[in-house]
Protein backbone atom coordinates (compact mmCIF):
# COMPACT_ATOMS: atom_id res chain seq x y z
CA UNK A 1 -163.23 37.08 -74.88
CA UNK A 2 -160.07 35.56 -73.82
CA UNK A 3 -158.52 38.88 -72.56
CA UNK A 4 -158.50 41.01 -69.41
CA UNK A 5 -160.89 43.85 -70.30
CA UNK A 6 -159.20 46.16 -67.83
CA UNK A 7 -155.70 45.79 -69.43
CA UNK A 8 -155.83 47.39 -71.91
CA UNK A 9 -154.12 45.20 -74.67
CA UNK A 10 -155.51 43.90 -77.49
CA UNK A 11 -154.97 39.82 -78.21
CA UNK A 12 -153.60 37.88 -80.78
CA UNK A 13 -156.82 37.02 -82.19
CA UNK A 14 -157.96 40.89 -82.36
CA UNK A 15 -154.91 41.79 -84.20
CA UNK A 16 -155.47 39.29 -86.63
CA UNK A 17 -159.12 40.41 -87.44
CA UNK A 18 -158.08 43.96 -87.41
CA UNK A 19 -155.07 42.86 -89.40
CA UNK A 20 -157.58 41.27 -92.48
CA UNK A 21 -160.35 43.77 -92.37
CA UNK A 22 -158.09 46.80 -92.61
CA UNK A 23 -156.19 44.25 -95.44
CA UNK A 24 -159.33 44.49 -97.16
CA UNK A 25 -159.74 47.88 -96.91
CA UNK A 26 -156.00 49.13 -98.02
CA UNK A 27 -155.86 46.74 -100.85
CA UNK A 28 -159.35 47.75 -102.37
CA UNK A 29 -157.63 51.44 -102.17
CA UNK A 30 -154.38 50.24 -103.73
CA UNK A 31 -156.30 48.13 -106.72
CA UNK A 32 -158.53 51.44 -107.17
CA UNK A 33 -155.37 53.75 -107.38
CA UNK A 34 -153.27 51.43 -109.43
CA UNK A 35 -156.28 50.79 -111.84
CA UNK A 36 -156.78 54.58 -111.93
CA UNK A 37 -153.04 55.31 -112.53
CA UNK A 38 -152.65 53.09 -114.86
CA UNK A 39 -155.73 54.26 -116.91
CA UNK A 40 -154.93 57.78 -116.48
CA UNK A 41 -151.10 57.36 -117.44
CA UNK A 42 -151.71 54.69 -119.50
CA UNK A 43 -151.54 55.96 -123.28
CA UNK A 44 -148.33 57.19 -122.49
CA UNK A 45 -146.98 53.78 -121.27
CA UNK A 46 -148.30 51.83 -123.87
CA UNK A 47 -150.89 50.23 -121.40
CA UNK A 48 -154.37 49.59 -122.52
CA UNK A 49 -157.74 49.57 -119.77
CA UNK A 50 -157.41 45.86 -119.67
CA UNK A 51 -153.51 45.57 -119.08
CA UNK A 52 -154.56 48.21 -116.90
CA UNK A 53 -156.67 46.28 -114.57
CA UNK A 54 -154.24 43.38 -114.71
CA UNK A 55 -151.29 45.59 -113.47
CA UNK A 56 -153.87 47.03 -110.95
CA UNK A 57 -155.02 43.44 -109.47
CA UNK A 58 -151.12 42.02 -109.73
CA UNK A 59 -150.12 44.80 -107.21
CA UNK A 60 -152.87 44.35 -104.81
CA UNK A 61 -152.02 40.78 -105.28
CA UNK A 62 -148.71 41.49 -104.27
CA UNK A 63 -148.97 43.91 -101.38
CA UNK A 64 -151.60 41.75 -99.34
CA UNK A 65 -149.27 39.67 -97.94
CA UNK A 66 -146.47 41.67 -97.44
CA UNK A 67 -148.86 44.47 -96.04
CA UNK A 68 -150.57 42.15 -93.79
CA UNK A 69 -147.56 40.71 -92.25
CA UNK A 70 -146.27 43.34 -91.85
CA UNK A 71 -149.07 45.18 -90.49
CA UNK A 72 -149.67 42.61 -87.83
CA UNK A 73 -146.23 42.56 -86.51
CA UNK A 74 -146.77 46.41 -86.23
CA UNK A 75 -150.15 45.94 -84.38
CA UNK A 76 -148.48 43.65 -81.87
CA UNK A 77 -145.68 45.58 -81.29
CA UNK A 78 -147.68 48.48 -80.36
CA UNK A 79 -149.89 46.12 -78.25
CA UNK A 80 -146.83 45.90 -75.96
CA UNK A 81 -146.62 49.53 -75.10
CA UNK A 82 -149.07 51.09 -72.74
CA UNK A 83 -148.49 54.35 -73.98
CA UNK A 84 -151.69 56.46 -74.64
CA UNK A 85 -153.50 53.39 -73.26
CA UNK A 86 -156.14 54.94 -70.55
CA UNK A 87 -156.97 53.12 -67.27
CA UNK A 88 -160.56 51.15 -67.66
């Protein structure tokens, strides 16, 4: 699809789709943890189960870009080496 399959590398494209699905997948874990926290901890802050779930989808908000971004630059970086890359 675009790429030599014997190289090795993955392409632009690829890092981009791996880039949003594992986006979806670490920001579903972030909301969960943040909503938890926030619940568990919550009396104690002053936070009640629906300022809870607001805080909780603010910082999943928040992280997706930054995460992704910098996530992808990470993925093509290590695109670039062919360390622990085998030979097709």
């Amino acid at each position: 699809m675009g790429s030599n399959p014997n190289s090795g590398h993955a392409n632009r494209k690829r890092s981009f789709v791996k880039t949003i699905t594992w986006r979806i997948i670490a920001t579903t874990d972030t909301f969960i943890l943040t909503l938890f926290s926030a619940t568990w901890f919550g009396e104690e802050l002053g936070i009640n189960s629906e300022e809870a779930f607001a805080l909780a989808g603010t910082v999943a908000a928040l992280e997706i870009i930054t995460k992704m971004i910098l996530y992808y630059f990470h993925e093509r970086g290590w695109s670039t080496i062919s360390w622990g890359i085998d030979e097709a």
